[in-house]
Protein backbone atom coordinates (compact mmCIF):
# COMPACT_ATOMS: atom_id res chain seq x y z
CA UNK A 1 104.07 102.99 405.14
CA UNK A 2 105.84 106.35 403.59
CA UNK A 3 108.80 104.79 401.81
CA UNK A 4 110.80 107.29 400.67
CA UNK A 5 112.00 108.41 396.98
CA UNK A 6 115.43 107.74 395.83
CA UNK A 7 115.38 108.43 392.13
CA UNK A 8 117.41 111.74 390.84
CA UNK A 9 116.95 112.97 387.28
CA UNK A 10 120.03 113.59 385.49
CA UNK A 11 119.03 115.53 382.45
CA UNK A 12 116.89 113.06 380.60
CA UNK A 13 118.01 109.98 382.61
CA UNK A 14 116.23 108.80 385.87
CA UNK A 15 118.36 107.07 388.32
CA UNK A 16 117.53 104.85 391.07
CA UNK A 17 119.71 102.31 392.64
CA UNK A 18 118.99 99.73 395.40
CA UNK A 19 121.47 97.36 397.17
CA UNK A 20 121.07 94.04 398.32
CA UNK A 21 123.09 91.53 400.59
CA UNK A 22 124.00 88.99 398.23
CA UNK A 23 126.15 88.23 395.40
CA UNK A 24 125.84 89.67 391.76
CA UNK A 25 125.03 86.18 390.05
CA UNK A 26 121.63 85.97 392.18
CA UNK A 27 120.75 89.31 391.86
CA UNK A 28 120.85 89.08 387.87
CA UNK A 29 118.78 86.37 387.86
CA UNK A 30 116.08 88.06 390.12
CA UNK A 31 115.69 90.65 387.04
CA UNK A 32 116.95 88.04 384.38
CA UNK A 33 115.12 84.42 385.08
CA UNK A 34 111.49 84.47 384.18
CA UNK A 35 109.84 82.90 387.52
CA UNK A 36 112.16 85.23 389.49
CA UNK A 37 110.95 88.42 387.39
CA UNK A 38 107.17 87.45 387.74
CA UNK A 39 108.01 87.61 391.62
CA UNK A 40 108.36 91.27 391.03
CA UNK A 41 107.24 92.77 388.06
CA UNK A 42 105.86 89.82 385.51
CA UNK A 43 107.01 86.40 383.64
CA UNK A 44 108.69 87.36 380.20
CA UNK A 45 108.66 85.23 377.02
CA UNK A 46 111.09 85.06 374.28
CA UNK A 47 114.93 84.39 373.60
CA UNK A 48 117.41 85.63 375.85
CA UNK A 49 119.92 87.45 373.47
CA UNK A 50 120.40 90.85 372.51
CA UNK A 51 118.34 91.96 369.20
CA UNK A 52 115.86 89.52 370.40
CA UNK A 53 112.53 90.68 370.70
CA UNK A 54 110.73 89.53 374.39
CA UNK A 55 107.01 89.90 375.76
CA UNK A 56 106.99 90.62 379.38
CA UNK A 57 103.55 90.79 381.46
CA UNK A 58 103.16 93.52 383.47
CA UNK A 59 101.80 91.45 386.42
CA UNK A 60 101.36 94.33 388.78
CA UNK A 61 99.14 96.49 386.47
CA UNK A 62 95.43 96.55 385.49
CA UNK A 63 94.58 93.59 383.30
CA UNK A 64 97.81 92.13 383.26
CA UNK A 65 98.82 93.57 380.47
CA UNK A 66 101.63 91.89 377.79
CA UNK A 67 103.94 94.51 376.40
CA UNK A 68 106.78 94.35 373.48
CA UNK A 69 110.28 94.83 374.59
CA UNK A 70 113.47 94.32 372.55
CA UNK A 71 116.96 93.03 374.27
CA UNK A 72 119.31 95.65 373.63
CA UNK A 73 122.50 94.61 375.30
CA UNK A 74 123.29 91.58 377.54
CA UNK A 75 126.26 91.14 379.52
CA UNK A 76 126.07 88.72 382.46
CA UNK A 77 126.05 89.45 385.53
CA UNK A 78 126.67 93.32 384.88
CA UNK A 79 124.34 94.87 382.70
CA UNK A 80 120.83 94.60 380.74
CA UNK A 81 119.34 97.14 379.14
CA UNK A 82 115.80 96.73 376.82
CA UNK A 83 113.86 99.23 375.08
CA UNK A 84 109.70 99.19 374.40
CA UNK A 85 107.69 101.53 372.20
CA UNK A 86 104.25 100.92 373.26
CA UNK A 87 100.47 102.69 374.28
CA UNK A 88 102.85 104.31 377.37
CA UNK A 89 105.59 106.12 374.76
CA UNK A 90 109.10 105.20 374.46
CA UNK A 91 111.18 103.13 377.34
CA UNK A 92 114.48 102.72 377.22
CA UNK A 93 116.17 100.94 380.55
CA UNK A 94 119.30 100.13 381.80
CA UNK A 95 120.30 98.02 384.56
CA UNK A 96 123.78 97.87 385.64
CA UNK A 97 125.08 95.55 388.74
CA UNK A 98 127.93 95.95 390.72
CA UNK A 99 129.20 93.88 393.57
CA UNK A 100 131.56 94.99 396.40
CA UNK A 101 132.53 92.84 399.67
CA UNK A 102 129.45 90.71 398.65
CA UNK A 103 126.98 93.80 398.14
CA UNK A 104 125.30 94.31 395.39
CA UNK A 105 123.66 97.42 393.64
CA UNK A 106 121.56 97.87 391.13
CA UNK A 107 121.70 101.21 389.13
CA UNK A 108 118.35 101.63 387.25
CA UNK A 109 117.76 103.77 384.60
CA UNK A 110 115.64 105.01 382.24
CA UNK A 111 116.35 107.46 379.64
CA UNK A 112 113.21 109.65 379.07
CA UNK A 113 112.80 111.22 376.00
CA UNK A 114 111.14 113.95 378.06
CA UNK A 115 110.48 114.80 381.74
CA UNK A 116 106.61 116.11 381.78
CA UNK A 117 106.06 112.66 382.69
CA UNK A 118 108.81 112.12 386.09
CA UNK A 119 106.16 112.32 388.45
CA UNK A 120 104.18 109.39 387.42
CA UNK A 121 107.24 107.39 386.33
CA UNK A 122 109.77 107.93 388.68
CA UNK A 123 107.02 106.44 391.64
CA UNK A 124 106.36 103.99 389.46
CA UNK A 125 109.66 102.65 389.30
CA UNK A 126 110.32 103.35 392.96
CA UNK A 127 107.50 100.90 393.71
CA UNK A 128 108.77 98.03 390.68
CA UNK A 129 112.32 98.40 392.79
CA UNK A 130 110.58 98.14 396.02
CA UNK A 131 108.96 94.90 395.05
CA UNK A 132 112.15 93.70 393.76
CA UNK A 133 113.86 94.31 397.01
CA UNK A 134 110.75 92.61 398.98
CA UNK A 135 110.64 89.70 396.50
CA UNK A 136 114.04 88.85 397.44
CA UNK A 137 114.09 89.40 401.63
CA UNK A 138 110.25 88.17 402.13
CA UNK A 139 108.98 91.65 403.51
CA UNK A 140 105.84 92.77 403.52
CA UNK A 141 104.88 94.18 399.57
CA UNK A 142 104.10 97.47 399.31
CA UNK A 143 101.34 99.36 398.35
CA UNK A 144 101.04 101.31 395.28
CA UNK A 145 99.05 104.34 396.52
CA UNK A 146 101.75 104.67 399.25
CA UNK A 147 104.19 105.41 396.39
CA UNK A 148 101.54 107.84 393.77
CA UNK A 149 100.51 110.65 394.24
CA UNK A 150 103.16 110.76 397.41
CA UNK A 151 106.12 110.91 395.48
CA UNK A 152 104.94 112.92 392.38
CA UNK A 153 106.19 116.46 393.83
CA UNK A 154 109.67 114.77 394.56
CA UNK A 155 110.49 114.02 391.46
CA UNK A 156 108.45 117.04 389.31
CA UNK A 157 110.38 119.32 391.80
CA UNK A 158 113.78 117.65 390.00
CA UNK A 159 112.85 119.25 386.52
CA UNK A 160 114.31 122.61 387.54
C-alpha cells in the first residue's frame, strides 16, 4: 500500500482532514468515547471537561506509552481541541467536525511551534487518521512504514 499524503502546512498549522459517511454525533464519539479512541489511537483516562487534565495511551507506539494531555475546549459534536507538553515537545490539536447531506469531515490540526519537525509529524498523523478512518469502515489497518520515511519529503518540501 502507498496511501497518499493529504496534510498542507499553513504557516505553523498542519492540516489534514478526512470525511466519513455518517453523521457528526458518531464521528465525535469515535475521537471522544474512550473504547472508540483505543480502536484507533489509545483508551484515555480522566474527566471529560475542558481545563481537565486527561492521560491517553498511545496504543500504537513502542511500549504503550501514557502521555499528559489537558482538555482545552469542548463543544459537542463540533470541536475538541487538547494540548500536551511532554518528552516529544509541545502539541497543541484541534479537531473540528462538520456535517453536510450526512457527510462528515474532520479538520485536524496541529499548531507546531516550529516546522523542522513536519516530516516526521505530518506522516505520523496521516497514519493516526488512517486508522481512524479504518477503525470505523473495517478495512484492512495500515502499516506504519508505508506512511515514514514515504511521506517525509511531502511534507519537508511544504516548508518553503
Amino acid at each position: 500500500m502507498s496511501p497518499t499524503p493529504t496534510g498542507r502546512l499553513f504557516g505553523n498549522d498542519l492540516v489534514l482532514t478526512r470525511t466519513f459517511p455518517a453523521p457528526i454525533d458518531d464521528v465525535w464519539a469515535s475521537i471522544t468515547e474512550p473504547d472508540r479512541t483505543a480502536r484507533w489511537f489509545g483508551p484515555w483516562q480522566g474527566d471529560a471537561a475542558p481545563g481537565s487534565p486527561i492521560k491517553v495511551q498511545m496504543v500504537q507506539e513502542e511500549g504503550q506509552p501514557w502521555m499528559n494531555m489537558t482538555i482545552d475546549a469542548c463543544e459537542p459534536p463540533r470541536r475538541l481541541a487538547l494540548s500536551a507538553v511532554n518528552d516529544y515537545g509541545s502539541w497543541h490539536l484541534d479537531l473540528v467536525l462538520t456535517e453536510d447531506a450526512g457527510v462528515t469531515t474532520l479538520t485536524f490540526t496541529q499548531h507546531l511551534t516550529g516546522t523542522e519537525n513536519v516530516g516526521e509529524v505530518g506522516p505520523g498523523w496521516e497514519y493516526y487518521l488512517d486508522l481512524l478512518v479504518t477503525s470505523r469502515d473495517g478495512g484492512p489497518k495500515p502499516d506504519f512504514t508505508d506512511y515514514f520515511p514515504a511521506q517525509k519529503a511531502y511534507f519537508e518540501a511544504q516548508r518553503g
